[in-house]
C-alpha atoms as a PDB file:
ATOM      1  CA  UNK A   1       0.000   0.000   0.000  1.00  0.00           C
ATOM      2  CA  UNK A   2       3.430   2.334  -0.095  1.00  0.00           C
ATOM      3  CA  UNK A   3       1.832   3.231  -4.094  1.00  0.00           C
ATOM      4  CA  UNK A   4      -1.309   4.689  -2.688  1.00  0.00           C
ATOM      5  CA  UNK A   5       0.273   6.724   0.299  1.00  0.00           C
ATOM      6  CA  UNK A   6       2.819   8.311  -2.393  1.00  0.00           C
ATOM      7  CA  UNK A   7       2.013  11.593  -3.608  1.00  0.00           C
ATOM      8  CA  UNK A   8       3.129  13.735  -6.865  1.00  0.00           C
ATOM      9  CA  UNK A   9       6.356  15.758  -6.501  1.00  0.00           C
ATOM     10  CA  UNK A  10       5.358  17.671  -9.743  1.00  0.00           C
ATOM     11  CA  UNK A  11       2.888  19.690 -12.038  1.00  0.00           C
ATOM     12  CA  UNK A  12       3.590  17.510 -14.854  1.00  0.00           C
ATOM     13  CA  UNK A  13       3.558  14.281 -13.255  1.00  0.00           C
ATOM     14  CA  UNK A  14      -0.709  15.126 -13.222  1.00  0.00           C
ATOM     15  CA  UNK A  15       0.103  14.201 -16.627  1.00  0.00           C
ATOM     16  CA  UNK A  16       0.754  10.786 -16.529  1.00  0.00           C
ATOM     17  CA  UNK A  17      -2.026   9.328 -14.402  1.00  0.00           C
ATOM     18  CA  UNK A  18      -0.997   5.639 -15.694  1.00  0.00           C
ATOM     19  CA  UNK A  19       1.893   5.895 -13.735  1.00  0.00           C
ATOM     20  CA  UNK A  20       4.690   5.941 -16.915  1.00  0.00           C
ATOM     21  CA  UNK A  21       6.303   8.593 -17.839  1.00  0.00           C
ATOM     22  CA  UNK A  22       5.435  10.329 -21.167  1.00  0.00           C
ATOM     23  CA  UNK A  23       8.354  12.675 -21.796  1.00  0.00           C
ATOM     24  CA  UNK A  24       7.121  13.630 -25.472  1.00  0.00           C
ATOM     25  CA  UNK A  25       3.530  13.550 -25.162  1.00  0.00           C
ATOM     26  CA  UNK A  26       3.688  15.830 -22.228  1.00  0.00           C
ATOM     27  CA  UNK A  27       5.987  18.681 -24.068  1.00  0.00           C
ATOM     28  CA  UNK A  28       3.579  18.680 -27.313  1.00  0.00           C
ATOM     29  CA  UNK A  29       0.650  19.195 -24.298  1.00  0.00           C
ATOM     30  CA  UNK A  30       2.316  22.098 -22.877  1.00  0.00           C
ATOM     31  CA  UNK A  31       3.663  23.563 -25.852  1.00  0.00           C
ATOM     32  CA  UNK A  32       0.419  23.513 -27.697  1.00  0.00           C
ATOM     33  CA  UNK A  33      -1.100  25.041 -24.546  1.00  0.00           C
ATOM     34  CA  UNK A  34       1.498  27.746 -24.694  1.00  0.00           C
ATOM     35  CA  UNK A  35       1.612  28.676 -28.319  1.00  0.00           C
ATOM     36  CA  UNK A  36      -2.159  28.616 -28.171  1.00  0.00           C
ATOM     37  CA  UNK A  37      -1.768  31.014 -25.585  1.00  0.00           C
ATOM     38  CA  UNK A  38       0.295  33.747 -27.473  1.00  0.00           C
ATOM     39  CA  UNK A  39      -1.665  33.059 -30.665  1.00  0.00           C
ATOM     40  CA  UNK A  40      -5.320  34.086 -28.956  1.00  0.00           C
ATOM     41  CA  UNK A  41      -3.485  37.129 -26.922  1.00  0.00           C
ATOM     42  CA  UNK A  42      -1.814  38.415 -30.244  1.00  0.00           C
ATOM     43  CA  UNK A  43      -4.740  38.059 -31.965  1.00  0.00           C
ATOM     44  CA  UNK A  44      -6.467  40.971 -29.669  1.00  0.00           C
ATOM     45  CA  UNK A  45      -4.063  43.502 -31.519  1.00  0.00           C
ATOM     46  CA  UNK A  46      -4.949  43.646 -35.826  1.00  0.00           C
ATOM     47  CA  UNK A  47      -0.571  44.723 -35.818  1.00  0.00           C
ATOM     48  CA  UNK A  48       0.472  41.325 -34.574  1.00  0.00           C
ATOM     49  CA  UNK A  49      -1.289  39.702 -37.573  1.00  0.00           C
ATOM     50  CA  UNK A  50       1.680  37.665 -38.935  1.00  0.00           C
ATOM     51  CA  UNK A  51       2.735  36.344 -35.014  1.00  0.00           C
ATOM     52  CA  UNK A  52      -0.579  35.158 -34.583  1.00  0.00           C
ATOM     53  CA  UNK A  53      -1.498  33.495 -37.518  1.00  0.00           C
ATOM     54  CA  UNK A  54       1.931  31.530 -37.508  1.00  0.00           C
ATOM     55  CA  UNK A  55       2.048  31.001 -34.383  1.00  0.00           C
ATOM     56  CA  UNK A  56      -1.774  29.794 -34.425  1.00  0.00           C
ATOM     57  CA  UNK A  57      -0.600  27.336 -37.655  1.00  0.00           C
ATOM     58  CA  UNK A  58       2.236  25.933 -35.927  1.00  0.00           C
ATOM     59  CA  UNK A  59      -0.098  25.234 -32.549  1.00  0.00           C
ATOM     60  CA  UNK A  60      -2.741  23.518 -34.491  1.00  0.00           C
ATOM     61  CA  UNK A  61       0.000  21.510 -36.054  1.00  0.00           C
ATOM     62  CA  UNK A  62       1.763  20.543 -32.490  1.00  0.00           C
ATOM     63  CA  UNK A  63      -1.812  19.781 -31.126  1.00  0.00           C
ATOM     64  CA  UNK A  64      -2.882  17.644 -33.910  1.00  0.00           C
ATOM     65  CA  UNK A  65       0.420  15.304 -33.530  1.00  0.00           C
ATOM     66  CA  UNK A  66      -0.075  15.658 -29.927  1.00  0.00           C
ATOM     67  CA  UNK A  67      -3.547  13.652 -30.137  1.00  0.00           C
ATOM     68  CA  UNK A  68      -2.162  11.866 -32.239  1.00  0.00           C
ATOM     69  CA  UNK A  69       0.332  10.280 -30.056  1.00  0.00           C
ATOM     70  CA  UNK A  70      -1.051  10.901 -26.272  1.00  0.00           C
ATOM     71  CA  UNK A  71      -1.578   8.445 -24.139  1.00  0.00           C
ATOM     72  CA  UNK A  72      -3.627   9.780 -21.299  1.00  0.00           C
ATOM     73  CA  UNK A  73      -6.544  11.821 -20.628  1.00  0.00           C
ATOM     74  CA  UNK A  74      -4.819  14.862 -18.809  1.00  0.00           C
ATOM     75  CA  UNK A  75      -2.946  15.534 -21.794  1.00  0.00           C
ATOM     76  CA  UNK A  76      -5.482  15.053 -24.516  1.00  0.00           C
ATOM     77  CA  UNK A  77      -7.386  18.028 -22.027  1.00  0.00           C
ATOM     78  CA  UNK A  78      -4.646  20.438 -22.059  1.00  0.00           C
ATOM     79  CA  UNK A  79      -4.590  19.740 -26.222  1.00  0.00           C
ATOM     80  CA  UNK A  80      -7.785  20.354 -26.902  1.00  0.00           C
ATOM     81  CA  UNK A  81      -7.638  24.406 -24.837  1.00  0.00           C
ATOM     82  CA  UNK A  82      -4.239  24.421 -26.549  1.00  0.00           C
ATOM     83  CA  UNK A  83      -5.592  23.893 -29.829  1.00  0.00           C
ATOM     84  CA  UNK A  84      -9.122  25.868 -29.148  1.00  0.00           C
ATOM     85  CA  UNK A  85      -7.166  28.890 -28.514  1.00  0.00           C
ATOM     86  CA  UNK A  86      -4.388  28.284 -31.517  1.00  0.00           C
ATOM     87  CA  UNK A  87      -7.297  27.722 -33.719  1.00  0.00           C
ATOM     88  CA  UNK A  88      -8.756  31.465 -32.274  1.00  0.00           C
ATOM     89  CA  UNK A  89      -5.688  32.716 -32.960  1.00  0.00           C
ATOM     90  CA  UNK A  90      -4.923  31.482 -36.581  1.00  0.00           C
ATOM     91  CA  UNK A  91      -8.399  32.190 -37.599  1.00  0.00           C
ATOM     92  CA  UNK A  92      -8.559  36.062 -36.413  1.00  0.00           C
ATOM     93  CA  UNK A  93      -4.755  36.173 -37.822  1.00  0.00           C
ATOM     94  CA  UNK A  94      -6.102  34.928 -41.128  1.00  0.00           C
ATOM     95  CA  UNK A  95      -8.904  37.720 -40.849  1.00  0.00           C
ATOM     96  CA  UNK A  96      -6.822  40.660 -39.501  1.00  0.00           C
ATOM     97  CA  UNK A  97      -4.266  40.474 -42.511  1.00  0.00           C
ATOM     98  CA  UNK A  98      -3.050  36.546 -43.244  1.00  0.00           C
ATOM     99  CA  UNK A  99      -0.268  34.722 -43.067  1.00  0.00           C
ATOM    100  CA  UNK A 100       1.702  37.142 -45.692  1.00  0.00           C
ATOM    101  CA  UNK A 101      -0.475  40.148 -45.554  1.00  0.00           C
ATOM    102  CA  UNK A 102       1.443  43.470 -46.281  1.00  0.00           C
ATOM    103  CA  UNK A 103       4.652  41.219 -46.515  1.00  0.00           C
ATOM    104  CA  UNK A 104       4.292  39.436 -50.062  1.00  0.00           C
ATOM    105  CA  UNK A 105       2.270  41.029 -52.971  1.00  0.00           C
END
């Protein structure tokens, strides 16, 4: 009964409720989450068109392979706000000015 007495030392050991570590599934969680992040707050300002947008792209990208591969519920949680808010981000991106708006052409 020593298992059930033992607590979590860390944050992202939440992650991996089976008990095994899941080095690379647990950095595309919390790298979606974060590029999500800056994608939806960038997207507030019409300036920071080409940062969100890209940044949205790459974070739907990272999510997708990240539910692709994960293994366990916690992280298939933080990828889908990680890609809600990347997908926010790309979207309003796209609308403010694209990914090559004022750049190319």
């Amino acid at each position: 009964m020593a298992q059930a007495a033992r607590t979590q030392r860390n944050l992202l050991a939440l992650l991996n409720s089976d008990g095994q570590s899941h080095p690379v599934e647990n950095t595309l969680a919390v790298v979606t989450l974060v590029l999500g992040a800056i994608a939806a707050l960038s997207a507030f300002s019409p300036g920071l068109h080409l940062v969100s947008s890209w940044v949205g792209l790459i974070g739907i990208g990272t999510g997708l392979w990240g539910q692709y591969i994960s293994s366990t519920t916690a992280e298939r949680f933080l990828l889908i706000i990680g890609l809600g808010a990347a997908g926010v981000g790309f979207y309003l991106g796209l609308a403010h000015g694209g990914l090559f708006g004022g750049v190319v052409g």
